[in-house]
Protein backbone atom coordinates (compact mmCIF):
# COMPACT_ATOMS: atom_id res chain seq x y z
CA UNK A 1 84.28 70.07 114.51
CA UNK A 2 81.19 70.49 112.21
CA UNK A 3 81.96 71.16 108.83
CA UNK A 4 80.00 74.88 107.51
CA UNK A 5 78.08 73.29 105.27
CA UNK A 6 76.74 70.98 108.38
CA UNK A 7 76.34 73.94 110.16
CA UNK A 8 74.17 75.84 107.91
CA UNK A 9 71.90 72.63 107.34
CA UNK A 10 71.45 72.38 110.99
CA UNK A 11 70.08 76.31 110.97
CA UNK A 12 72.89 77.74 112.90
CA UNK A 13 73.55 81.24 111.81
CA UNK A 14 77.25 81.85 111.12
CA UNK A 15 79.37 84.99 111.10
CA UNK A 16 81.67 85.38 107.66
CA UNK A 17 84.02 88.15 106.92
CA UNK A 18 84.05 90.98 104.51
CA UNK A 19 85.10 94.19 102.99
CA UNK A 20 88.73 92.44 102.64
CA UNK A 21 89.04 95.32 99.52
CA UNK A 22 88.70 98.28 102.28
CA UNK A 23 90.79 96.53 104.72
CA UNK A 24 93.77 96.25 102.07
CA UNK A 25 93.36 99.77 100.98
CA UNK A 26 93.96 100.47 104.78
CA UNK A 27 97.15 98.64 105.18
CA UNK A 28 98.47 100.30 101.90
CA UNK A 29 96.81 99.11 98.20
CA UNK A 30 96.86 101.10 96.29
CA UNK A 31 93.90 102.07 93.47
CA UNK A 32 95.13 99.98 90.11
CA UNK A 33 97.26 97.81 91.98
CA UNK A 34 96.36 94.53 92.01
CA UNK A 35 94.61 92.65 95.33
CA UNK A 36 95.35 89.22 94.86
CA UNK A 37 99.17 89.62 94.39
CA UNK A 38 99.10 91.31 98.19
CA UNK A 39 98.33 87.51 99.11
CA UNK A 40 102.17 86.62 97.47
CA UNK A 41 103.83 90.36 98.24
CA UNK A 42 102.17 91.50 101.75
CA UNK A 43 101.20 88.06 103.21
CA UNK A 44 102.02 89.70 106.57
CA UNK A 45 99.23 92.23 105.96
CA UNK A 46 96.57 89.45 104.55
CA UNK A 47 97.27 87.29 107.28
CA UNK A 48 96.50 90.20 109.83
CA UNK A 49 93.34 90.82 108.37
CA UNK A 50 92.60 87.51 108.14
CA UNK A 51 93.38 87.30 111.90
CA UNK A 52 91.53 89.99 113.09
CA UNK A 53 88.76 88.50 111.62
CA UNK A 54 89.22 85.49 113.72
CA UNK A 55 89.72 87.45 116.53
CA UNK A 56 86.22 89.25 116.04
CA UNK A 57 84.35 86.02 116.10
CA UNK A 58 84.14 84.97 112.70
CA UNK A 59 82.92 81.54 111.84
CA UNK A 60 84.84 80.87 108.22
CA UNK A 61 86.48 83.25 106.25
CA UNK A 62 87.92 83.63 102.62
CA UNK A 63 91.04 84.61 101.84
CA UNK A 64 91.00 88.34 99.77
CA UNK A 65 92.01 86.69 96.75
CA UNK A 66 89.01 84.09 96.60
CA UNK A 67 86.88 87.58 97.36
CA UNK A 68 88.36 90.19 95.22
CA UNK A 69 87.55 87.71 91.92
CA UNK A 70 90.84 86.82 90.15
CA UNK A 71 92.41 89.39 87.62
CA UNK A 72 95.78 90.46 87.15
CA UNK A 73 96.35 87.04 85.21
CA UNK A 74 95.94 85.29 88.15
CA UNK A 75 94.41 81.47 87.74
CA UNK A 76 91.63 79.64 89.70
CA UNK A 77 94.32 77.32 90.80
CA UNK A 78 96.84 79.78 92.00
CA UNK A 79 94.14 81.74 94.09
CA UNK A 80 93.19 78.80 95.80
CA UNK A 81 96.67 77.47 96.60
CA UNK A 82 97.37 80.76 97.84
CA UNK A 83 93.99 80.76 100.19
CA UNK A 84 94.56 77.27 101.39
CA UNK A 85 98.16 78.61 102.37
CA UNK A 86 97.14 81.47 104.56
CA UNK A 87 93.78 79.74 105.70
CA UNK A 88 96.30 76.91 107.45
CA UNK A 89 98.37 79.78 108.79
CA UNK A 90 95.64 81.49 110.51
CA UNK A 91 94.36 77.88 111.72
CA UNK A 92 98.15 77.23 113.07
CA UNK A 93 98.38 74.90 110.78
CA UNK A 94 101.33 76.15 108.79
């Protein structure tokens, strides 16, 4: 398999996800609560949406922590060992 970055050099357009924030709210968060932690507290709900994005065609997607931007005290390193955890679980990796 081509890596995305191979991909996009090549000129192939690629479908990515979004609106993880509205698709959170949906499933439950609430305003002032913070998104990232749903990818420790409600990984069952994060990994549907991450599914369904899967499901809808989508090329790569991000995890809503690397999306929403990191606050709550979260670090750079905890968001992406989150991420890498529920990227492997979509993939069936995990």
């Amino acid at each position: 398999m081509k890596r995305i970055a191979e991909r996009v050099r090549a000129g192939e357009l690629l479908l990515s996800d979004g609106a993880w924030g509205t698709f959170l709210q949906k499933k439950g968060l609430k305003p002032g609560e913070c998104p990232e932690l749903w990818c420790v507290d409600h990984r069952a709900d994060v990994l549907d949406v991450a599914r369904s994005y899967v499901a809808a065609g989508c090329d790569m997607i991000e995890t809503g922590a690397r999306i929403v931007g990191g606050c709550c005290g979260t670090t750079p390193a905890h968001l992406a060992a989150i991420g890498t955890l529920l990227k492997r679980k979509v993939a069936g990796q995990a």
